[in-house]
Protein backbone atom coordinates (compact mmCIF):
# COMPACT_ATOMS: atom_id res chain seq x y z
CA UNK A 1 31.79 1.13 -11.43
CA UNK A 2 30.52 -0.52 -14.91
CA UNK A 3 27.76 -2.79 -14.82
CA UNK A 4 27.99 -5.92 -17.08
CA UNK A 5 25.39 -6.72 -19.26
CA UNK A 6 25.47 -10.21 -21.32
CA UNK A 7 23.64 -12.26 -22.21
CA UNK A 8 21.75 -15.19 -21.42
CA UNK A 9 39.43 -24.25 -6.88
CA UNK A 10 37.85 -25.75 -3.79
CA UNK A 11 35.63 -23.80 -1.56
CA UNK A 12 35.45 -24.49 2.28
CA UNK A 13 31.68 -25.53 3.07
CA UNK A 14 28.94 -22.94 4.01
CA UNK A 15 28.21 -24.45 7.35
CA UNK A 16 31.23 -24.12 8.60
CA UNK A 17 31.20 -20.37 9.31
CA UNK A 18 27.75 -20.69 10.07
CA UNK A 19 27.55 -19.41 14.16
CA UNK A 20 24.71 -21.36 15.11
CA UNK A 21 25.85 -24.65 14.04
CA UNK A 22 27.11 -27.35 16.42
CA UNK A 23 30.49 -29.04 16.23
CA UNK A 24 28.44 -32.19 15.04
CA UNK A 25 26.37 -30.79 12.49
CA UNK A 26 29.97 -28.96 10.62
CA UNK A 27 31.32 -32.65 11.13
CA UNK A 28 28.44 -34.31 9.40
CA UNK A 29 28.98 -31.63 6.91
CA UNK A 30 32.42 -32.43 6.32
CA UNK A 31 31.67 -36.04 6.38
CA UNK A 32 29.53 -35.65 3.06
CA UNK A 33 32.30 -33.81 1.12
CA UNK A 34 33.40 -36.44 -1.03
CA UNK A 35 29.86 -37.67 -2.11
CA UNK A 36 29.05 -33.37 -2.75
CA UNK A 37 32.15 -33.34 -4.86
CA UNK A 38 31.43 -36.74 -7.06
CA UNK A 39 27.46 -35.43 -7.35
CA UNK A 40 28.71 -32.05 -8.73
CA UNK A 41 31.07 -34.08 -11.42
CA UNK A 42 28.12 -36.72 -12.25
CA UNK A 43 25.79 -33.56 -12.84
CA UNK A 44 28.02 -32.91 -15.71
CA UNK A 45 29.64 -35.83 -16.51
CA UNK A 46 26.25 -37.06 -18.23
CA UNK A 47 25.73 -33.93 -20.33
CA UNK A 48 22.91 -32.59 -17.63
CA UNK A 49 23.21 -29.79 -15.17
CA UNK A 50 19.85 -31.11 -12.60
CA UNK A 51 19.05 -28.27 -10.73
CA UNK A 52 15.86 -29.41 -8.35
CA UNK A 53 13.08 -27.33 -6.98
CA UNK A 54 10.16 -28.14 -4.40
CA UNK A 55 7.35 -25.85 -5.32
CA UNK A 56 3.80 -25.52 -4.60
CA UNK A 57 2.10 -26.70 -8.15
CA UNK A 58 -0.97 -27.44 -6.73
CA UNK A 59 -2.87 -26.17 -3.55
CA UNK A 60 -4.14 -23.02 -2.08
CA UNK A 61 -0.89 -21.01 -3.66
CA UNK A 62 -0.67 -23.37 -7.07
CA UNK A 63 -1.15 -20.68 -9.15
CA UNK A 64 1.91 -18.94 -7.97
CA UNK A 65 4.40 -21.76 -7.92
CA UNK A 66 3.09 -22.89 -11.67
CA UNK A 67 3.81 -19.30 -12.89
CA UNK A 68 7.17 -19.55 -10.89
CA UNK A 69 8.11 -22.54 -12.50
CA UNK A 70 6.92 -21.92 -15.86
CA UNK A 71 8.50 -18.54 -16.26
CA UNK A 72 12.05 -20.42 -15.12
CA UNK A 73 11.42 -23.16 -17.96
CA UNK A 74 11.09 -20.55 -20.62
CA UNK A 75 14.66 -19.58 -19.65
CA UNK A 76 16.06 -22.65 -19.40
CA UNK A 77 14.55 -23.98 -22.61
CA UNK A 78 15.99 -20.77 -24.79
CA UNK A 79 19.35 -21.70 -23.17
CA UNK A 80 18.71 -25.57 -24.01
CA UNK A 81 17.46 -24.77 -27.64
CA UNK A 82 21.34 -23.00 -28.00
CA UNK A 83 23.31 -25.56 -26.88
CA UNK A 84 23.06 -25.32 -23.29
CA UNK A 85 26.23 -24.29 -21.00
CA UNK A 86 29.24 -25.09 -22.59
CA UNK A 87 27.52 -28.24 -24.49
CA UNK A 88 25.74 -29.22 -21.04
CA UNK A 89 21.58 -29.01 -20.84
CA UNK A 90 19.88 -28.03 -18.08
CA UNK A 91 17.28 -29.72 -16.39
CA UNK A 92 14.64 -28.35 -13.92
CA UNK A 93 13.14 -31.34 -11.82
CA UNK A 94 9.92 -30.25 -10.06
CA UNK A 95 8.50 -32.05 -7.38
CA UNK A 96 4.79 -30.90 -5.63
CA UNK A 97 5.00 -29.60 -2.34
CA UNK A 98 1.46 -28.51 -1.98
CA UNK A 99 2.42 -25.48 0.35
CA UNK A 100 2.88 -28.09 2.66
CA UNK A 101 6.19 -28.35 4.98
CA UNK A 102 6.19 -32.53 5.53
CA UNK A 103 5.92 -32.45 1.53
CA UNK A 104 8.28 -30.45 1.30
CA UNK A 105 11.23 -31.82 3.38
CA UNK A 106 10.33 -35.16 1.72
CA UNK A 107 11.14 -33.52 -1.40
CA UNK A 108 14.52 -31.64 -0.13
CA UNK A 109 15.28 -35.72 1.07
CA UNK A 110 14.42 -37.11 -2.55
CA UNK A 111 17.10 -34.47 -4.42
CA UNK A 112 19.81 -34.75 -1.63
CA UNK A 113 19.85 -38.43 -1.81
CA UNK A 114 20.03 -38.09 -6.35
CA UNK A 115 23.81 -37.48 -6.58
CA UNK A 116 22.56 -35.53 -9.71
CA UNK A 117 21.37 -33.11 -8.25
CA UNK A 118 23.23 -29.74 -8.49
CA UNK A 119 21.48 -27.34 -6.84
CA UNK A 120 18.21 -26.47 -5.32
CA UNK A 121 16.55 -23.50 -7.36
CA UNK A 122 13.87 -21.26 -6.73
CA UNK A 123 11.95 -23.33 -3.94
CA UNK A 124 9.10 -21.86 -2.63
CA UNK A 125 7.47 -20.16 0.73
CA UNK A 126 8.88 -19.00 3.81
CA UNK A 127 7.51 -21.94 6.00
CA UNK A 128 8.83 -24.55 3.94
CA UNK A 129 12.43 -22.67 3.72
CA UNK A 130 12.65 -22.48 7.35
CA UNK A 131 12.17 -25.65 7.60
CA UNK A 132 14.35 -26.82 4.37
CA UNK A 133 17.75 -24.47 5.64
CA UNK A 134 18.96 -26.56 8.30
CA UNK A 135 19.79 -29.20 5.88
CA UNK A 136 21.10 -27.05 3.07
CA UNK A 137 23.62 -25.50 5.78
CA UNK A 138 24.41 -28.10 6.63
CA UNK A 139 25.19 -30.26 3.22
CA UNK A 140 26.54 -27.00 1.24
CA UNK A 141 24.19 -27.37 -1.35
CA UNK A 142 23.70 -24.64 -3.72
CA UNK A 143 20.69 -22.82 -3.05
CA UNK A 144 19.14 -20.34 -5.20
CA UNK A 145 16.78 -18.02 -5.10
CA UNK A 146 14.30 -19.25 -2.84
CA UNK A 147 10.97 -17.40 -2.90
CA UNK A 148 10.66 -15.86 0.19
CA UNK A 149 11.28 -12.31 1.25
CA UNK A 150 11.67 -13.69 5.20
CA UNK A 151 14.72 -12.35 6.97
CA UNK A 152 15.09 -16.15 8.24
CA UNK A 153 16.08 -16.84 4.46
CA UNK A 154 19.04 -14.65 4.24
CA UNK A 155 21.11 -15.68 7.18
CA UNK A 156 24.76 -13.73 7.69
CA UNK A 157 28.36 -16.13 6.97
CA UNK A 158 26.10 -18.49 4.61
CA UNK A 159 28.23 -18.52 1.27
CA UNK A 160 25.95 -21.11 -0.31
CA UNK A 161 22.05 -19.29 -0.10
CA UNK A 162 21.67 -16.89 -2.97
CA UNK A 163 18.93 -15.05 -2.52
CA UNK A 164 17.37 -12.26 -5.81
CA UNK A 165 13.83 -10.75 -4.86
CA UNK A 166 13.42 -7.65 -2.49
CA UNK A 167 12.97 -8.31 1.34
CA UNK A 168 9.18 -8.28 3.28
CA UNK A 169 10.57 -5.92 5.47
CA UNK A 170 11.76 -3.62 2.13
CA UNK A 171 7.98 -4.17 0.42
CA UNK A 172 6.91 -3.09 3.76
CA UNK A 173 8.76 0.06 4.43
CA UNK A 174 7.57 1.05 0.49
CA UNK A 175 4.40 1.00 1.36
CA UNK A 176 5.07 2.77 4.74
CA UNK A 177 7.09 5.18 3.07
CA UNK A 178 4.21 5.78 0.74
CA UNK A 179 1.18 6.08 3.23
CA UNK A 180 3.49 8.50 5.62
CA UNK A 181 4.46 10.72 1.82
CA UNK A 182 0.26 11.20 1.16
CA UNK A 183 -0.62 11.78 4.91
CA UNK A 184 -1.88 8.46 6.16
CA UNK A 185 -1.23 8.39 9.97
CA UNK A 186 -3.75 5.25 11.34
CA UNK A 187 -2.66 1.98 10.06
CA UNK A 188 -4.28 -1.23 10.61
CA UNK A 189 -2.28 -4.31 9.87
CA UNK A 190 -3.51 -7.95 8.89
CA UNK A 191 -1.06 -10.79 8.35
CA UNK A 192 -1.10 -14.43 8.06
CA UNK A 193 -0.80 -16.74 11.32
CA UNK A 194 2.84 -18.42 9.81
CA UNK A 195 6.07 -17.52 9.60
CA UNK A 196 5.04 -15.58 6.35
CA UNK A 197 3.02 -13.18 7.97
CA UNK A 198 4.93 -12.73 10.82
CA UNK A 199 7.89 -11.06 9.12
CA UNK A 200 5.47 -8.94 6.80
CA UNK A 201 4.30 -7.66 10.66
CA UNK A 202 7.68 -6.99 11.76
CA UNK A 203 8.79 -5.33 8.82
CA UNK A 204 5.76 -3.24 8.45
CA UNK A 205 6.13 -2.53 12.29
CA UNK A 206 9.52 -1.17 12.46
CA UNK A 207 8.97 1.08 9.12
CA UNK A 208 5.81 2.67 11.16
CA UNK A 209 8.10 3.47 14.18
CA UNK A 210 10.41 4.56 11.51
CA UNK A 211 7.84 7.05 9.73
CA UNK A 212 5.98 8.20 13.39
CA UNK A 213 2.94 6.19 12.60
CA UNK A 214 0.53 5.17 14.48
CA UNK A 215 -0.92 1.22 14.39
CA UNK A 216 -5.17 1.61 14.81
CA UNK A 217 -5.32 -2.51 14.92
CA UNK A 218 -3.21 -5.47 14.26
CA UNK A 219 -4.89 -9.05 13.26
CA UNK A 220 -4.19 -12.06 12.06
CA UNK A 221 -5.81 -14.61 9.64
CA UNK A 222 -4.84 -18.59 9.31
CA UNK A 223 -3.68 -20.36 6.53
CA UNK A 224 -7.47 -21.54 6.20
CA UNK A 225 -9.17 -18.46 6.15
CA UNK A 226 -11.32 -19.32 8.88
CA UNK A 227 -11.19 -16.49 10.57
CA UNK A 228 -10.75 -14.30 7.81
CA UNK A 229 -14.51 -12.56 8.77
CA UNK A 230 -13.93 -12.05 12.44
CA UNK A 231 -10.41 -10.26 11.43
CA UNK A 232 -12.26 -7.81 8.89
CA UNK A 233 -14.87 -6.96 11.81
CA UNK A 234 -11.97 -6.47 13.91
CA UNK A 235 -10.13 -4.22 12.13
CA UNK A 236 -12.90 -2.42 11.12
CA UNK A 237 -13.96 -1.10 14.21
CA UNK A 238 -10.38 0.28 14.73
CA UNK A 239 -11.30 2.69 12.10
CA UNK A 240 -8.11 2.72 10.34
CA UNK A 241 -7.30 4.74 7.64
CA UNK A 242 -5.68 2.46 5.39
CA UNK A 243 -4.72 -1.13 5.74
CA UNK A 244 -1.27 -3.46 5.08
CA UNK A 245 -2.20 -6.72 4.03
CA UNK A 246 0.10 -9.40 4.76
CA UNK A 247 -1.43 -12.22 3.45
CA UNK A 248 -1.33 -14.49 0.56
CA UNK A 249 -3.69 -17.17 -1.71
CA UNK A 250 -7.30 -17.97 -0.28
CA UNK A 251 -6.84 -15.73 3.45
CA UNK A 252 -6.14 -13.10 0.96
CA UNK A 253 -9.38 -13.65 -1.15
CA UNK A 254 -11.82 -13.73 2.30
CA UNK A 255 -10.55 -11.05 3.95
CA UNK A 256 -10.36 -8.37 1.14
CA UNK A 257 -14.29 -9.17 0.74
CA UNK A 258 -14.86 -9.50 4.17
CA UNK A 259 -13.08 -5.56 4.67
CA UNK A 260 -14.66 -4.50 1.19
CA UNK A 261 -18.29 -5.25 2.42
CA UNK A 262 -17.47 -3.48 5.64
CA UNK A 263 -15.55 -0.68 4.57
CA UNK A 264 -16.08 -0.04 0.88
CA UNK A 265 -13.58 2.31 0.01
CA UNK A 266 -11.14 1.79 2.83
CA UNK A 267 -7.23 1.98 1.45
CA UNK A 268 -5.41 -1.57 0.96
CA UNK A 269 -2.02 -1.92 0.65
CA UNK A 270 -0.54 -5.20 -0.15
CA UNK A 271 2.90 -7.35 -0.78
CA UNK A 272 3.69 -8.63 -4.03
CA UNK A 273 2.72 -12.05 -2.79
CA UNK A 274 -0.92 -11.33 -3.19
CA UNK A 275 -0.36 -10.00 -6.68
CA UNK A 276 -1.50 -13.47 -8.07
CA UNK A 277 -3.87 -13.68 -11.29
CA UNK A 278 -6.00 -16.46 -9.73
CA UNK A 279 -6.55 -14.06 -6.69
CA UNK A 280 -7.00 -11.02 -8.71
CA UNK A 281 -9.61 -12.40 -10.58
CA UNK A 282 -10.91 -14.24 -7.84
CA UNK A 283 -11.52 -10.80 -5.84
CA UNK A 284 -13.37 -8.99 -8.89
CA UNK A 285 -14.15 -6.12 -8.51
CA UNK A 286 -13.34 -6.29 -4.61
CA UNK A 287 -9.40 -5.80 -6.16
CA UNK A 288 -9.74 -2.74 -7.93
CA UNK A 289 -7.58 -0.11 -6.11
CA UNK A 290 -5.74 -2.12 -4.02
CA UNK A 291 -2.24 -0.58 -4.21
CA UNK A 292 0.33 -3.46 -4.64
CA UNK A 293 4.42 -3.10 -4.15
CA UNK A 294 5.99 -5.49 -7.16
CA UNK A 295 9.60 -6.65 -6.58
CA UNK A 296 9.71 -7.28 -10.61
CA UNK A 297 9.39 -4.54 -12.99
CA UNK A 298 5.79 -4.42 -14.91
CA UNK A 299 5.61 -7.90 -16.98
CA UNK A 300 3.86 -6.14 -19.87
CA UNK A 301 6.31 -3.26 -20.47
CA UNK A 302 8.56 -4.34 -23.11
CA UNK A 303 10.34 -1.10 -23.60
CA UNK A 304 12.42 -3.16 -20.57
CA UNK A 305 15.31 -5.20 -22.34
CA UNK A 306 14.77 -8.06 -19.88
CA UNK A 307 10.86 -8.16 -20.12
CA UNK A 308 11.34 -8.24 -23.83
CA UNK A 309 13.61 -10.77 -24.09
CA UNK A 310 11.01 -12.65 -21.32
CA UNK A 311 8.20 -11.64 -23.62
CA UNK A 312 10.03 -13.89 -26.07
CA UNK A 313 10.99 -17.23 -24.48
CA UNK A 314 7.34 -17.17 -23.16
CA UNK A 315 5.58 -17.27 -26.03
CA UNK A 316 8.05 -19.54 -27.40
CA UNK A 317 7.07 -22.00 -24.87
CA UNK A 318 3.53 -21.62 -26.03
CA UNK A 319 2.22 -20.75 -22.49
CA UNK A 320 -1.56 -20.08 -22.71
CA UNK A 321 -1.67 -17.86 -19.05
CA UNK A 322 -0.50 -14.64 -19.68
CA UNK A 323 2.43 -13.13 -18.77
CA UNK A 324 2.79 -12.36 -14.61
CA UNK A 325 4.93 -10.78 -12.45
CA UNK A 326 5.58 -14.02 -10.81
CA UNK A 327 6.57 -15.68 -14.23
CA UNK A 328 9.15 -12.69 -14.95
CA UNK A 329 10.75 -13.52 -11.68
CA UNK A 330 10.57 -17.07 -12.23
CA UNK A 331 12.50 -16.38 -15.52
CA UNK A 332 14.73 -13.30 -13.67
CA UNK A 333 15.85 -15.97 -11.16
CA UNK A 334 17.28 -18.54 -14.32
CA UNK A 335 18.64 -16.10 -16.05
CA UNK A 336 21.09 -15.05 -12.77
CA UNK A 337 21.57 -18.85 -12.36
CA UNK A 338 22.55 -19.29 -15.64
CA UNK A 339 25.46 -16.42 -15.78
CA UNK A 340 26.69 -18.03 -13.13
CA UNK A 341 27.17 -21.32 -14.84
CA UNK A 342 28.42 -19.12 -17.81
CA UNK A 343 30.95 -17.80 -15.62
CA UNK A 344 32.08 -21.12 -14.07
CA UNK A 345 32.26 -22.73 -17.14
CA UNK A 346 33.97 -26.44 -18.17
CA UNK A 347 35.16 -27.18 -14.65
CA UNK A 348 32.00 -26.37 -13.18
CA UNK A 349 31.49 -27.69 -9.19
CA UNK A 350 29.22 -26.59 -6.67
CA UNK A 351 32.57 -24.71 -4.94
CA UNK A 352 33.16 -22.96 -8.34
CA UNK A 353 29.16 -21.56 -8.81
CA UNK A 354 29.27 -20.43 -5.22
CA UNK A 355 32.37 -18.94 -5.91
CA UNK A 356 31.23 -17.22 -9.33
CA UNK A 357 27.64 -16.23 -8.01
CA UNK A 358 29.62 -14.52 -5.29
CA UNK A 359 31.66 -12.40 -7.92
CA UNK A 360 28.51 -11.39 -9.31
CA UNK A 361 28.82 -7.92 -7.86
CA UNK A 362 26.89 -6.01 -10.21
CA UNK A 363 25.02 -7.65 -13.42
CA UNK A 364 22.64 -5.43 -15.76
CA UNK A 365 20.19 -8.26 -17.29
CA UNK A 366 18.54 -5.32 -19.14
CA UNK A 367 16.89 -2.74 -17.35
CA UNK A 368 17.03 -5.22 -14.17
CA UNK A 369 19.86 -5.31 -11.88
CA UNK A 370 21.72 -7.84 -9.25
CA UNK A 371 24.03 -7.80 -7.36
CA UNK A 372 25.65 -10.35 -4.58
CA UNK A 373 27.54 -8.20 -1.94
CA UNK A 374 28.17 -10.44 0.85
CA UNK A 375 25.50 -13.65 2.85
CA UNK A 376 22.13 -12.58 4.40
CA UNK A 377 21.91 -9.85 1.34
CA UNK A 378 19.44 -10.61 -1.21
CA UNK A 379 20.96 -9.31 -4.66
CA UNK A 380 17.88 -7.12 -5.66
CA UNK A 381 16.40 -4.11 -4.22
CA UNK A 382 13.98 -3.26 -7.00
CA UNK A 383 10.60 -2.79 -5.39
CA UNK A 384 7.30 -0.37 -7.47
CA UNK A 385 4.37 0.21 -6.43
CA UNK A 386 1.54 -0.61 -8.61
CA UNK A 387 -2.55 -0.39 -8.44
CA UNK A 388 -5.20 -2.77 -9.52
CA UNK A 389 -6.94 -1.41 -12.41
CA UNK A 390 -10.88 -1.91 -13.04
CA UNK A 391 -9.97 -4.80 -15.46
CA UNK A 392 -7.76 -6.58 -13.12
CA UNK A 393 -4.80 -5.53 -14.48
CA UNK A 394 -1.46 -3.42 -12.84
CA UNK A 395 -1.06 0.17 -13.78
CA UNK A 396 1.89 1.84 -12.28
């Protein structure tokens, strides 16, 4: 089959086909239609395509959700600068969430209420999703590439969640695959107290029974790090051979120098969610050698098309943080969305994106590729491992 490379009707609503929904929740549903059709019309109708995203630009996870954001920007300002889709501009409307779930619905509220509003793109963290995807169900809403690799964010029959990045459970079984290939039989596990963490443990669970491996301790740190010491002494005394690290922002940052001053040169293996800058640089030297699986290719290696032509718009936008993993993906995730609106074209409604995303079987952005096969699949696979170098940065 040839994979496309380019560059940058009336659907029946999502909820409908959804199996856990209630009579009255499809009714509701249905009972929105008209005002989901006039808000997709008045999105274009002013010469603006408003996509909104709730995002964590501040808090213990900031960093990430700035670098998310940003990298998207640079996308959709290169698209802007060329005359936007077919004469429209797109707009990216923010809004704080804080890592914070009330925040966050209050958010999803503000955007469903702004007839504007297209879609919802790229919101961020598996808490705040869970809590987020009743309502999108429910109101059709387009919504794209959340960041999250939770199973709970890629639920079967849902024609109207798009989601890009690699599963938890496929980072996990990477790194399981990995420890089994180089001999590594006693595996501790650590992984936040949310709903985060949770599927990291599954994931990495099920790959272990998978591989014949054997679990020497499994603990868990809260959001706060409180207990981030107690965990590391806990774990410790299992005598593990290596450890999975499911954890992200500052529970990430006390445990790794809890473990490090117990166990100096015990193996960590981590998700791409701890992969931040801020918590690299945080950990010092504590980081070096922590093995890390990346669901974006290396942001530095421009002999990639797409992190070339990322390279680019991010300088353009005269970004002073340097180029992250999490920025490529922000920018990987706008450059999908905006093929689809390509594709959709003049008579572009929510029914006809959903419609074109879903004929996006197999896209080449340039050394990257998507695909959207069918609901509760995400559209990427791609997942490297990659090690913390002595300066802080990834070496493959």
């Amino acid at each position: 089959m040839k994979t496309e490379r380019k560059l940058p009707a009336f659907a029946p609503l999502a909820c409908a086909s959804h199996p856990n929904l209630g009579r009255r929740k499809v009714l509701g549903a249905l009972a929105t239609l008209p005002a989901l059709v006039h808000s997709s019309l008045h999105a274009q109708d002013n010469g603006i395509i408003k996509i909104g995203q709730s995002i964590a630009l501040s808090g213990p996870l900031g960093e990430l959700g700035q670098a998310m954001h940003q990298g998207a920007k640079a996308c959709f300002a290169a698209v802007n600068a060329q005359g936007g889709i077919a004469g429209r501009k797109i707009e990216l409307s923010a809004l704080d969430d804080g890592y914070d779930v009330k925040r966050a619905l209050a958010n999803l509220d503000t955007f469903l209420a702004d007839k504007a509003t297209f879609a919802l793109f790229n919101c961020m963290g598996t808490p705040m999703i869970e809590a987020m995807l009743p309502k999108v169900v429910e109101t059709g809403i387009p919504f794209f590439a959340p960041f999250t690799g939770a199973l709970l964010a890629r639920p079967g029959k849902v024609r109207n969640i798009f989601n890009i990045r690699a599963s938890y459970p496929e980072e996990a079984e990477q790194l399981v695959q990995h420890l089994s290939t180089i001999g590594i039989k006693r595996i501790a596990i650590v992984y936040q107290n949310n709903s985060f963490g949770k599927e990291v443990y599954e994931g990495a669970r099920l790959a272990m029974e998978k591989h014949k491996l054997t679990g020497s301790a499994v603990v868990t740190v809260e959001d706060n790090a409180s207990d981030a010491g107690s965990a590391a002494t806990k774990l410790a005394e299992s005598n593990p051979e290596a450890v999975l690290v499911g954890l992200a922002g500052k529970p990430t940052i006390e445990f790794v120098k809890a473990i490090r001053s117990l166990r100096k040169g015990l193996p960590l293996y981590a998700l791409s969610i701890m992969g931040s800058s801020a918590t690299i640089k945080s950990l010092g030297d504590d980081a070096t050698g922590i093995a890390i699986s990346q669901v974006m290719p290396l942001p530095t290696n421009t002999t990639v098309p797409v992190v070339r032509e990322f390279q680019e718009a991010w300088k353009a936008t005269g970004a002073q943080q340097g180029a992250s993993h999490l920025a490529l993906e922000g920018y990987v995730n706008a450059r999908v969305f905006v093929e689809v609106l390509r594709r959709a074209g003049r008579g572009l409604t929510r029914s006809s994106f959903i419609e074109n995303a879903w004929g996006l079987k197999r896209y080449d952005l340039g050394g990257f590729e998507i695909g959207f096969s069918e609901p509760g699949k995400n559209a990427s696979r791609f997942v490297e491992l990659t090690l913390v170098g002595r300066d802080g940065r990834f070496i493959r």
